[in-house]
N, C-alpha and C. Protein backbone atom coordinates (compact mmCIF):
# COMPACT_ATOMS: atom_id res chain seq x y z
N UNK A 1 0.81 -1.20 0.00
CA UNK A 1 0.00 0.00 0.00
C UNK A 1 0.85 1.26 0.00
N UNK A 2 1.92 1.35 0.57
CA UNK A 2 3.05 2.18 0.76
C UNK A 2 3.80 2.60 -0.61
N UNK A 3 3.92 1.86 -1.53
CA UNK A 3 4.61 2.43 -2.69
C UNK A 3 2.73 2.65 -3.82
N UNK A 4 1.73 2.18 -3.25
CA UNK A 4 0.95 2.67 -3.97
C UNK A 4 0.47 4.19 -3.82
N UNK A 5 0.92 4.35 -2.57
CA UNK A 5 0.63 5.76 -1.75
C UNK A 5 1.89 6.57 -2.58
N UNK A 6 3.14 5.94 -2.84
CA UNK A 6 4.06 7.09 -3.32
C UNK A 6 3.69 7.28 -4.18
N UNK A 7 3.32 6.33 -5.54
CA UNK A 7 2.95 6.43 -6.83
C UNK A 7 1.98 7.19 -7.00
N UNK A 8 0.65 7.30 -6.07
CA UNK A 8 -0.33 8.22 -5.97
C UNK A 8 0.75 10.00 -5.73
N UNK A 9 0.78 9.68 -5.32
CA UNK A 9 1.57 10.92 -4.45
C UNK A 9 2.75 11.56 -5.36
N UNK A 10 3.41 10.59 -6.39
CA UNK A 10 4.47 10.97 -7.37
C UNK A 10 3.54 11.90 -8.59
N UNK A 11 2.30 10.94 -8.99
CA UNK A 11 1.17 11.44 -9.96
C UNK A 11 0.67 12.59 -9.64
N UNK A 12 0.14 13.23 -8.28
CA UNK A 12 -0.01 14.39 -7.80
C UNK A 12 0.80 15.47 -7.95
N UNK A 13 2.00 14.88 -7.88
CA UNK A 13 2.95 15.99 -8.05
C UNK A 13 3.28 16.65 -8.98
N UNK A 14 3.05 15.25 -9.83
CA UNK A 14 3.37 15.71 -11.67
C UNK A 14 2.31 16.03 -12.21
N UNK A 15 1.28 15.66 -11.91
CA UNK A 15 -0.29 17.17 -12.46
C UNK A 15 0.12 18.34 -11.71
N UNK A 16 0.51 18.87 -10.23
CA UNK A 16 0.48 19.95 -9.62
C UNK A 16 1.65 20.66 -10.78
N UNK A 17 2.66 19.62 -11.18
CA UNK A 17 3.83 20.71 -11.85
C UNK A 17 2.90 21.15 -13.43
N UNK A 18 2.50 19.89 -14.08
CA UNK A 18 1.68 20.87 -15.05
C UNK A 18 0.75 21.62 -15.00
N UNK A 19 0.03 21.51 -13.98
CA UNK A 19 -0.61 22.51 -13.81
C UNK A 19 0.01 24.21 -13.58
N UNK A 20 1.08 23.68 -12.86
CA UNK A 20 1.85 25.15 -12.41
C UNK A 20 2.22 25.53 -13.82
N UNK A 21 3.05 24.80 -14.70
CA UNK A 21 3.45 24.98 -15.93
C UNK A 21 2.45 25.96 -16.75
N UNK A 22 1.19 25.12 -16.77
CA UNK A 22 -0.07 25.58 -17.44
C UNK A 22 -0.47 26.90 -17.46
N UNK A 23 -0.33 27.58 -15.97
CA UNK A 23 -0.84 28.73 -15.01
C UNK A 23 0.94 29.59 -15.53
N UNK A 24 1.16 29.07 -15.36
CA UNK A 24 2.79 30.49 -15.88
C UNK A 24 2.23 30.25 -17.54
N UNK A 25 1.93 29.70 -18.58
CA UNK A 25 1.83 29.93 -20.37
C UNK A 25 0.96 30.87 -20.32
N UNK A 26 -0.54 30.51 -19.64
CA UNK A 26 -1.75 31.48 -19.71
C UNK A 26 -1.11 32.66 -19.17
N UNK A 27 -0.40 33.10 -17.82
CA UNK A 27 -0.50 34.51 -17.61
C UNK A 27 0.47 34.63 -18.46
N UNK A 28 1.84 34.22 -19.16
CA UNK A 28 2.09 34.61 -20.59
C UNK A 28 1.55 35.25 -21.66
N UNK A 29 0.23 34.72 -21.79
CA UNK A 29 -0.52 34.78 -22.92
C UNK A 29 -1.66 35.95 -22.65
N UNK A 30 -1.92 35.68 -21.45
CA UNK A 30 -2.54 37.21 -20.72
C UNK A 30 -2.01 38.30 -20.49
N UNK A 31 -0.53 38.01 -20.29
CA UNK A 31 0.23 39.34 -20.58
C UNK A 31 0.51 39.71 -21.85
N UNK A 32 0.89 38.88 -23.12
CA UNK A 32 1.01 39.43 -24.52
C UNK A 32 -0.40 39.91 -24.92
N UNK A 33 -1.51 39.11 -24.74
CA UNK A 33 -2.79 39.82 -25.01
C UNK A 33 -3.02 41.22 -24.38
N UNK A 34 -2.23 41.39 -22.97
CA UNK A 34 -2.56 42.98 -22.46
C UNK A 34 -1.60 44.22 -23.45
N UNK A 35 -0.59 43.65 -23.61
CA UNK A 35 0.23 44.43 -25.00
C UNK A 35 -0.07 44.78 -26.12
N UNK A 36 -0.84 43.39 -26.79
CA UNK A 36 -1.61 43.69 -27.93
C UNK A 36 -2.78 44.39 -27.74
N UNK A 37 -3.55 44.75 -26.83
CA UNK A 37 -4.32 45.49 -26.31
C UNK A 37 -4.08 47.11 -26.24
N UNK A 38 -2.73 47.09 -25.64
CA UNK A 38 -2.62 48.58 -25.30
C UNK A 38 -2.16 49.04 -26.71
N UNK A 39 -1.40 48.36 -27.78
CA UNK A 39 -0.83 48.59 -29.09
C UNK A 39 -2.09 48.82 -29.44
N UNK A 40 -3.48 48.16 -29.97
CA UNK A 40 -4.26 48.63 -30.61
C UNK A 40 -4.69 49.53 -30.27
N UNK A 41 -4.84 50.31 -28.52
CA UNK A 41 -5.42 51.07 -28.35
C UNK A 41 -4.54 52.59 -28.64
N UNK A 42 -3.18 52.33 -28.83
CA UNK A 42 -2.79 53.69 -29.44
C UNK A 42 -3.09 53.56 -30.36
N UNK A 43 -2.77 52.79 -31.50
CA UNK A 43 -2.95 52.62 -32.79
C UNK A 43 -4.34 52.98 -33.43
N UNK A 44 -5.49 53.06 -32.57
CA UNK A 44 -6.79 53.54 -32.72
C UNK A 44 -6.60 55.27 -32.45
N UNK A 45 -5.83 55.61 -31.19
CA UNK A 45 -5.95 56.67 -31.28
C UNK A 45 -4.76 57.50 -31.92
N UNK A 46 -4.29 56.65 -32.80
CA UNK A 46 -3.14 57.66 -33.92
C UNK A 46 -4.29 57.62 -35.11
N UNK A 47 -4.95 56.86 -35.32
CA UNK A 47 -6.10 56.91 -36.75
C UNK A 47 -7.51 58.01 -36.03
N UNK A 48 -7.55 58.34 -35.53
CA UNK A 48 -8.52 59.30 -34.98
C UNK A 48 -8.01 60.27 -34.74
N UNK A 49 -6.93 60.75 -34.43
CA UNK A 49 -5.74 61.98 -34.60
C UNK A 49 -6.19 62.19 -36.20
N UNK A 50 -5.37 61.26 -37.16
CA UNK A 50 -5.47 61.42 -38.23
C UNK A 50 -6.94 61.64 -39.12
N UNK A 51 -7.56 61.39 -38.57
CA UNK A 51 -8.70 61.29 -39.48
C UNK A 51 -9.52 62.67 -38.87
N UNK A 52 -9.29 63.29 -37.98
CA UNK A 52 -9.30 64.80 -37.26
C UNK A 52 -8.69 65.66 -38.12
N UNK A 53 -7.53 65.06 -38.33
CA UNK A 53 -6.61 66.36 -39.33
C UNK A 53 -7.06 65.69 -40.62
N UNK A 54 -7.91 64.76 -41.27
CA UNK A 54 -8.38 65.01 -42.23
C UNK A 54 -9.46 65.71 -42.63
N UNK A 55 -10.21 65.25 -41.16
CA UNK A 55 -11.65 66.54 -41.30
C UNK A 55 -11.27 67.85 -41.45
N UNK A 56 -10.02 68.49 -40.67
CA UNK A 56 -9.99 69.49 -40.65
C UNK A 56 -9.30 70.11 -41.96
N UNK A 57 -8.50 69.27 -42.89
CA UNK A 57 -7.69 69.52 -44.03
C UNK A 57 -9.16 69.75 -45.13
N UNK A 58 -9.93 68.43 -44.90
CA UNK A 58 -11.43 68.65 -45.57
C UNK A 58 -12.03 70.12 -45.48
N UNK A 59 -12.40 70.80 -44.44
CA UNK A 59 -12.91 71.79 -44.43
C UNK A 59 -11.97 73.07 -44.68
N UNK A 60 -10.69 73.28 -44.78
CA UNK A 60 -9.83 73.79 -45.06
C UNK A 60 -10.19 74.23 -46.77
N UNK A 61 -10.27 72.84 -47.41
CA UNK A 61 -10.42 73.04 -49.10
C UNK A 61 -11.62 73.33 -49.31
N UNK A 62 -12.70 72.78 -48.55
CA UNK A 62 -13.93 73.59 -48.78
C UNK A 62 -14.00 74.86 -48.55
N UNK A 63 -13.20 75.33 -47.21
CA UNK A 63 -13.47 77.55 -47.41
C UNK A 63 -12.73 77.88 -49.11
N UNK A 64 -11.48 77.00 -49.00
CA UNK A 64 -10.59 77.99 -50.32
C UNK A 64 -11.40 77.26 -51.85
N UNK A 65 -12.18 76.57 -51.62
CA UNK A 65 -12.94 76.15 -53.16
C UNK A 65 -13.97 77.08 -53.09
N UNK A 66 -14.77 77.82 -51.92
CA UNK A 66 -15.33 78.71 -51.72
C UNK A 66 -15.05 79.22 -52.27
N UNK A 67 -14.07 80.37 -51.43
CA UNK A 67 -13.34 81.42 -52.05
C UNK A 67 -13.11 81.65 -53.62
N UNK A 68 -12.24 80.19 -54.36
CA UNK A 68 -12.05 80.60 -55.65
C UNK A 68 -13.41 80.74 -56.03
N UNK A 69 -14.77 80.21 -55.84
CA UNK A 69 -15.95 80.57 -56.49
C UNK A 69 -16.45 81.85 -56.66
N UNK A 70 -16.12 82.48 -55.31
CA UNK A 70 -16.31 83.68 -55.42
C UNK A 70 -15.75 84.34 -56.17
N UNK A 71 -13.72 84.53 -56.52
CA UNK A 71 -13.25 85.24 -57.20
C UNK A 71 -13.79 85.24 -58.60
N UNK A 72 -14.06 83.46 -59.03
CA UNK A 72 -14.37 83.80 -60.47
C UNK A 72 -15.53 84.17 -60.47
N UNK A 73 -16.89 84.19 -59.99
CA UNK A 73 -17.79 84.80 -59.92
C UNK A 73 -17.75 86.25 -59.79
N UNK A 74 -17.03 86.85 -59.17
CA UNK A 74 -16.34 88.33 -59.47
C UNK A 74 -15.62 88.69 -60.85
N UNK A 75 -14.49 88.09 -61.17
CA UNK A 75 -14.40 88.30 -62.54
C UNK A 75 -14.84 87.91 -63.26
N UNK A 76 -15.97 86.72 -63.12
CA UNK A 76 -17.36 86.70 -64.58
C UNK A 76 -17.63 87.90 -64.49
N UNK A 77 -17.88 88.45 -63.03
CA UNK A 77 -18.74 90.03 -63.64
C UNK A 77 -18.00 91.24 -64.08
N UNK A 78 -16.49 91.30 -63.25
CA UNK A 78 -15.87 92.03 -64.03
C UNK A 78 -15.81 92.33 -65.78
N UNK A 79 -15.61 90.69 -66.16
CA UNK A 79 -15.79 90.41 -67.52
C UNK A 79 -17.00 91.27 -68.22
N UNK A 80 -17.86 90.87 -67.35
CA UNK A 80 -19.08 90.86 -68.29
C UNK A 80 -19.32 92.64 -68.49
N UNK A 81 -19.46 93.13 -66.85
CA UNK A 81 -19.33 94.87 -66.99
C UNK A 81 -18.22 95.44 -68.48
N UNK A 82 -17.29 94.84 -68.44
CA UNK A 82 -16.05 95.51 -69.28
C UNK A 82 -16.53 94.92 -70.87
N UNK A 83 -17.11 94.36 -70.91
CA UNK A 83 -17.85 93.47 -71.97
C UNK A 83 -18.60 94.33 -72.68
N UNK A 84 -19.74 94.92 -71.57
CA UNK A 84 -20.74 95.66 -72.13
C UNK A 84 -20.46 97.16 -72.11
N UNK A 85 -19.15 97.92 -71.32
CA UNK A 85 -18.85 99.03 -71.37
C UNK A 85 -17.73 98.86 -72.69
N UNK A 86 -17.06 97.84 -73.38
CA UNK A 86 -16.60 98.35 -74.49
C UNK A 86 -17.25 97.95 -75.31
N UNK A 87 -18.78 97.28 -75.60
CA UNK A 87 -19.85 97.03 -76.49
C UNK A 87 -19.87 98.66 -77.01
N UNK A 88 -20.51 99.60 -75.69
CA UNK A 88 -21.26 100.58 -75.80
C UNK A 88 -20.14 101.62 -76.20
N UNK A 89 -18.64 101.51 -75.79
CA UNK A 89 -17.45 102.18 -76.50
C UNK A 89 -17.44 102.16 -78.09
N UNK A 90 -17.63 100.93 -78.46
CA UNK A 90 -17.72 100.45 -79.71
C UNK A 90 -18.49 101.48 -80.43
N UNK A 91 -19.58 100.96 -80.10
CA UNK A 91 -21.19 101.61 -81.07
C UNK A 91 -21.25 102.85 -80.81
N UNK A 92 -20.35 103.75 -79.67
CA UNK A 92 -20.51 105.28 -79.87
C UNK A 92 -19.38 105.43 -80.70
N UNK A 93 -18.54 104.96 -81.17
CA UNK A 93 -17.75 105.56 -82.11
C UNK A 93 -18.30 104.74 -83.22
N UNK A 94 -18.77 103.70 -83.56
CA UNK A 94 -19.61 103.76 -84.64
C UNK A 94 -20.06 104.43 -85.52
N UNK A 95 -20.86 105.22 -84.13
CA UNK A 95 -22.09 105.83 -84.13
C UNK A 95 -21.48 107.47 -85.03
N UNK A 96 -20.44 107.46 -84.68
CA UNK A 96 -19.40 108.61 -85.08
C UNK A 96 -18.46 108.55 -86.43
N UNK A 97 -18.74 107.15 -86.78
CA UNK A 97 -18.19 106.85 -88.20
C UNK A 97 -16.78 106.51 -87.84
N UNK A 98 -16.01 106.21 -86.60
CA UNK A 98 -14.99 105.75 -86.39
C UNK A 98 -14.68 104.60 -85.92
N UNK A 99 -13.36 104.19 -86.23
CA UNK A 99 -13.03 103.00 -85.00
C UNK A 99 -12.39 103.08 -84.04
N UNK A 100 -11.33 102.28 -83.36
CA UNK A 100 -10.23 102.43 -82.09
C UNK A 100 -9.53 103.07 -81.95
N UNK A 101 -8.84 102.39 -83.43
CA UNK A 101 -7.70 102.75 -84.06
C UNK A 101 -7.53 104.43 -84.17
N UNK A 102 -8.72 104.62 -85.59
CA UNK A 102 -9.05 106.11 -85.62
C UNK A 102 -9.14 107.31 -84.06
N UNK A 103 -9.78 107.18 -83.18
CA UNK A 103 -10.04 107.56 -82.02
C UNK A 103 -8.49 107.83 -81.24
N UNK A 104 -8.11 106.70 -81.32
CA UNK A 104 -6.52 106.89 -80.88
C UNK A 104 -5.25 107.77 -81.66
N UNK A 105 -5.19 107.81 -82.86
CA UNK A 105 -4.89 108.94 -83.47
C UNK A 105 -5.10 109.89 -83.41
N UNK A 106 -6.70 110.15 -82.98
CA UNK A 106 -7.25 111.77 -82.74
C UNK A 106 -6.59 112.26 -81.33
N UNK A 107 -6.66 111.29 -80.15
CA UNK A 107 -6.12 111.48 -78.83
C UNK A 107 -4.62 111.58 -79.28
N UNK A 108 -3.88 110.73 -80.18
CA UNK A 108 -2.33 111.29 -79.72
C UNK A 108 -1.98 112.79 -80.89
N UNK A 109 -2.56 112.93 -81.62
CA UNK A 109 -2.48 114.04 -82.59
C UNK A 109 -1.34 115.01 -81.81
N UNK A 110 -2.35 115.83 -80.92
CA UNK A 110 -1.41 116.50 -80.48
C UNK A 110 -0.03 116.39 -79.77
N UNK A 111 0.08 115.38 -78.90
CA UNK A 111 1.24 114.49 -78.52
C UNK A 111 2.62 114.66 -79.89
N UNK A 112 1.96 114.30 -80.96
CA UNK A 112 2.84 114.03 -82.38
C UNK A 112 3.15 115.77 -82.61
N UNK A 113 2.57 116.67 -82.54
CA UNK A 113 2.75 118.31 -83.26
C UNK A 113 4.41 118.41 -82.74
């Protein structure tokens, strides 16, 4: 009964060591999982940084696509004013039997004496 008691007692020992074995891999594995944990959790907050400075780069090009709308919408009208003030330049010297050309000769005439 005595060496059945050690043999019992040898078997105990050698589950208690794998078990101990077992219990040190898992908190191994519970500690690399807490790493990979804290890595994703910067790594989430470097893509939310970034995606902040993309919203904000976003709304950045929306004021200045603004803006250029406005400028050319200003010089459509510039255009268009200067359009219809040398229409009406035109047709009064027309209207006078002259052209540009002519008109500009009359202005430098005296310049030339």
């Amino acid at each position: 009964q005595s060496s059945v008691l050690v043999m019992q007692s040898s078997v105990l020992v050698m589950q208690s060591s794998v078990l101990v074995m077992q219990s040190s891999v898992l908190g191994m594995q519970s500690h690399v999982l807490g790493m990979q944990s804290r890595v994703l959790g910067m790594q989430s907050r470097v893509l939310g940084m970034q995606s902040s400075v993309l919203g904000m780069q976003s709304r950045v090009l929306g004021m200045q696509s603004s803006v250029l709308v406005m400028l050319f919408e200003t010089v459509g009208l510039c255009e268009e004013r200067r359009g219809v003030a040398n229409y009406s330049y035109d047709t009064g010297l027309l209207s006078m039997g002259m052209s540009r050309e002519m008109w500009g000769y009359i202005q430098m005439a005296p310049y030339s004496l």
